[in-house]
C-alpha atoms as a PDB file:
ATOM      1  CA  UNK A   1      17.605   6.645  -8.248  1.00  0.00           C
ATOM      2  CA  UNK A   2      15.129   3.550  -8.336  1.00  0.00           C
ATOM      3  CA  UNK A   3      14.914   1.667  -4.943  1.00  0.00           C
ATOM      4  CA  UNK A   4      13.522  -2.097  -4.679  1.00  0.00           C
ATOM      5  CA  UNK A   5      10.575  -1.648  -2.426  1.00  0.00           C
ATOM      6  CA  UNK A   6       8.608  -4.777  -0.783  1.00  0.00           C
ATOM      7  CA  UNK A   7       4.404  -4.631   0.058  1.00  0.00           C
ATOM      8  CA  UNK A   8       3.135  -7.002   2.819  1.00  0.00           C
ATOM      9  CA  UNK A   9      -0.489  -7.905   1.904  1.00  0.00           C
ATOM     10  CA  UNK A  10      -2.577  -8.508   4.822  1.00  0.00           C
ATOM     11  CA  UNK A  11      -6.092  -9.740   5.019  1.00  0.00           C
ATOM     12  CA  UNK A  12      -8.730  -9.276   1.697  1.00  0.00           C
ATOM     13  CA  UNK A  13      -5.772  -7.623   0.164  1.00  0.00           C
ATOM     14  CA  UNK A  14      -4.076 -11.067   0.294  1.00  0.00           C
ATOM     15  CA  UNK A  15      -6.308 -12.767  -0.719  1.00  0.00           C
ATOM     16  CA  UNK A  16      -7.605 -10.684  -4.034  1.00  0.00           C
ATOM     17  CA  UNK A  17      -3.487 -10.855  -4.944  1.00  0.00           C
ATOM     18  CA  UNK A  18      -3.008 -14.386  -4.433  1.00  0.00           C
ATOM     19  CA  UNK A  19      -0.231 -13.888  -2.376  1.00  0.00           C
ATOM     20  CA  UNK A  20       1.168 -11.976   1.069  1.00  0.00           C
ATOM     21  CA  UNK A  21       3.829 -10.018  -0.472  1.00  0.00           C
ATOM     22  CA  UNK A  22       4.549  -7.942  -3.610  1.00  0.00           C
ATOM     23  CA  UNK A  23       7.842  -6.092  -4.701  1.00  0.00           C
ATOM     24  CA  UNK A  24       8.417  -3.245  -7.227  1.00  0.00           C
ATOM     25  CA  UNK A  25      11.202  -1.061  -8.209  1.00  0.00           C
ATOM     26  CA  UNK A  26      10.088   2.698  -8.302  1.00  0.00           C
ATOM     27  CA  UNK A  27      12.210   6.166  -9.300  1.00  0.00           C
ATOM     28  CA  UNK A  28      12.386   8.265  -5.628  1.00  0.00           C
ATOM     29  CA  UNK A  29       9.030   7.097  -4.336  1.00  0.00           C
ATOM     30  CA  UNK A  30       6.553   7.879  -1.462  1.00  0.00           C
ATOM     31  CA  UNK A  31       4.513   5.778   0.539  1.00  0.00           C
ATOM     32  CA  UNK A  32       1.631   7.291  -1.962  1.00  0.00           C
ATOM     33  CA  UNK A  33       3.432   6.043  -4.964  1.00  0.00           C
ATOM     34  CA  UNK A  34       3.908   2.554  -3.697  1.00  0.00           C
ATOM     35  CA  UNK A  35       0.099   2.394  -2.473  1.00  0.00           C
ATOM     36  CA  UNK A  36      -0.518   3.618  -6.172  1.00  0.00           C
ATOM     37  CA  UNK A  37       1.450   0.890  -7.839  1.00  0.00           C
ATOM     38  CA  UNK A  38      -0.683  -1.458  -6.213  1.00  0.00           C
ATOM     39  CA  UNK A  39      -3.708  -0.308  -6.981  1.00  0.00           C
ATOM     40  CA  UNK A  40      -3.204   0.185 -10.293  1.00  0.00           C
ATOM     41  CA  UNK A  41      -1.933  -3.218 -10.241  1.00  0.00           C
ATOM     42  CA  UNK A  42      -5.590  -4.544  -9.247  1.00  0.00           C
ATOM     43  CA  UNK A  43      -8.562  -5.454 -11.470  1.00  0.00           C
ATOM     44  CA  UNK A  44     -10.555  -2.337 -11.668  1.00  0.00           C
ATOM     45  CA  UNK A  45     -13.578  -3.474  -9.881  1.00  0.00           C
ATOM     46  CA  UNK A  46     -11.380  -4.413  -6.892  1.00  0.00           C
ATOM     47  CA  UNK A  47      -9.279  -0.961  -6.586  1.00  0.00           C
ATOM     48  CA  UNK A  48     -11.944   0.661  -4.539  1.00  0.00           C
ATOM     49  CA  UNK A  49     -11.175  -1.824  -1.601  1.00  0.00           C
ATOM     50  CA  UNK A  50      -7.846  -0.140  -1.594  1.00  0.00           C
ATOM     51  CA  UNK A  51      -8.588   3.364  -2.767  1.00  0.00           C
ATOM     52  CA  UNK A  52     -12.037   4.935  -2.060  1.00  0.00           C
ATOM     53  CA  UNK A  53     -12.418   6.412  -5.291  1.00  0.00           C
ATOM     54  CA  UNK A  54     -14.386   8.975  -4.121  1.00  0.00           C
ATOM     55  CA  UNK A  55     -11.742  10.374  -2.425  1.00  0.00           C
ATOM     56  CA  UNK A  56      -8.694   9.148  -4.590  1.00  0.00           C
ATOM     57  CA  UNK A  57      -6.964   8.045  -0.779  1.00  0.00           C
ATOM     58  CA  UNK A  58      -6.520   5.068   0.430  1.00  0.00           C
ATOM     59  CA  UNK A  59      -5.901   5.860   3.904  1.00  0.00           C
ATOM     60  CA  UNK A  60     -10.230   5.214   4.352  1.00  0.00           C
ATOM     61  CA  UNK A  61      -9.574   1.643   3.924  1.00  0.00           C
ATOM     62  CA  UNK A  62      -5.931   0.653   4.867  1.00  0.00           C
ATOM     63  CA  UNK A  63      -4.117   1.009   7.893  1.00  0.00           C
ATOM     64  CA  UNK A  64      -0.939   1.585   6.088  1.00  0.00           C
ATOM     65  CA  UNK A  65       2.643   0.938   8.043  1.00  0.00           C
ATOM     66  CA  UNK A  66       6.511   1.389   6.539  1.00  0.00           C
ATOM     67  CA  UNK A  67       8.801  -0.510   8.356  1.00  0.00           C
ATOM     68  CA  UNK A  68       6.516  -1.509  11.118  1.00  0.00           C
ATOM     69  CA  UNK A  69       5.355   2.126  11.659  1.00  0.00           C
ATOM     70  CA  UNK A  70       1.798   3.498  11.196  1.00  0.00           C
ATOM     71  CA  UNK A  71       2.744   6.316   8.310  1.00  0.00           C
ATOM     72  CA  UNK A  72       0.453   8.974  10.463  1.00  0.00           C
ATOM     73  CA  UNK A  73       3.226   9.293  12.550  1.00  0.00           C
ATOM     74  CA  UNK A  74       5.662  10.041   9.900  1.00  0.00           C
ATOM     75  CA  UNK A  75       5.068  12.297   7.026  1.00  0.00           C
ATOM     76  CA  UNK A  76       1.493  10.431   5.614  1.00  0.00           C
ATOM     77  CA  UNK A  77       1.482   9.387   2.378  1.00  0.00           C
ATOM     78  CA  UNK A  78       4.564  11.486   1.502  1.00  0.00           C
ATOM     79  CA  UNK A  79       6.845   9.698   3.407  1.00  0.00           C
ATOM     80  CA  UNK A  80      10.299   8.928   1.322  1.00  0.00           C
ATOM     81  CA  UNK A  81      10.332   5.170   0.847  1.00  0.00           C
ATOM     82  CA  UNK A  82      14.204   3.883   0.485  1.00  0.00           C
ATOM     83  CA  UNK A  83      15.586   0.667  -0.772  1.00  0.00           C
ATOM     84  CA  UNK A  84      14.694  -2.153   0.803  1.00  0.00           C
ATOM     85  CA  UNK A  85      11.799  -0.756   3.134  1.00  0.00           C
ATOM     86  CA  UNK A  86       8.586  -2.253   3.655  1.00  0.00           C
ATOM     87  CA  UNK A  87       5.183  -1.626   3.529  1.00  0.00           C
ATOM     88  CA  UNK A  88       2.315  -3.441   4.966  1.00  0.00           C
ATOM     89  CA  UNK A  89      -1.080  -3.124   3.784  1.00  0.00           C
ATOM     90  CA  UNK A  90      -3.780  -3.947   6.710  1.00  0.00           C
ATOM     91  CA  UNK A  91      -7.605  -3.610   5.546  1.00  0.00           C
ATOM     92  CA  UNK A  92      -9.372  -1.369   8.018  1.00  0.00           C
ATOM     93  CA  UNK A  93     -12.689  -3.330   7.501  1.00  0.00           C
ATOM     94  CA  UNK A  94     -12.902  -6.838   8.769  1.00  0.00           C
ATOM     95  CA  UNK A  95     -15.492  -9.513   8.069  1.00  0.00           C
ATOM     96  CA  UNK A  96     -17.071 -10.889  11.244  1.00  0.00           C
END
């Protein structure tokens, strides 16, 4: 079953994108699969701001919420995403 699945972009991942929200349509996804789609979606020089690539996680650089939630409190980066959910992408590092 494919669910419709919106991604708030917050801060440099705004502005790399162009714009403050994204939406795809995945098969049964995760929080992990989402956060995937969008970094694949990103010029390859840019990815590691999402994922560290040493680590192949994003979780180093985003704070990463579904539904208003902080995804450490649910099941990580496993967490079932269903239709019409949202997740927000907030860069942990901030330019000062």
């Amino acid at each position: 079953m494919s669910v419709t699945v919106k991604v708030r972009l917050l801060g440099v991942f705004r502005r790399f994108y162009g714009k403050s929200q994204l939406s795809f349509r995945l098969r049964q996804p995760t929080v992990g699969d989402v956060v995937r789609r969008v970094g694949k979606s990103l010029p390859a020089d840019t990815r590691r701001l999402l994922i560290d690539p040493e680590l192949d996680d994003p979780r180093p650089n985003a704070l990463i919420l579904l539904n208003g939630k902080e995804i450490s409190v649910l099941k990580g980066l496993e967490t079932k995403v269903r239709e019409g959910d949202e997740v927000t992408l907030i860069p942990v590092a901030h330019g000062g």
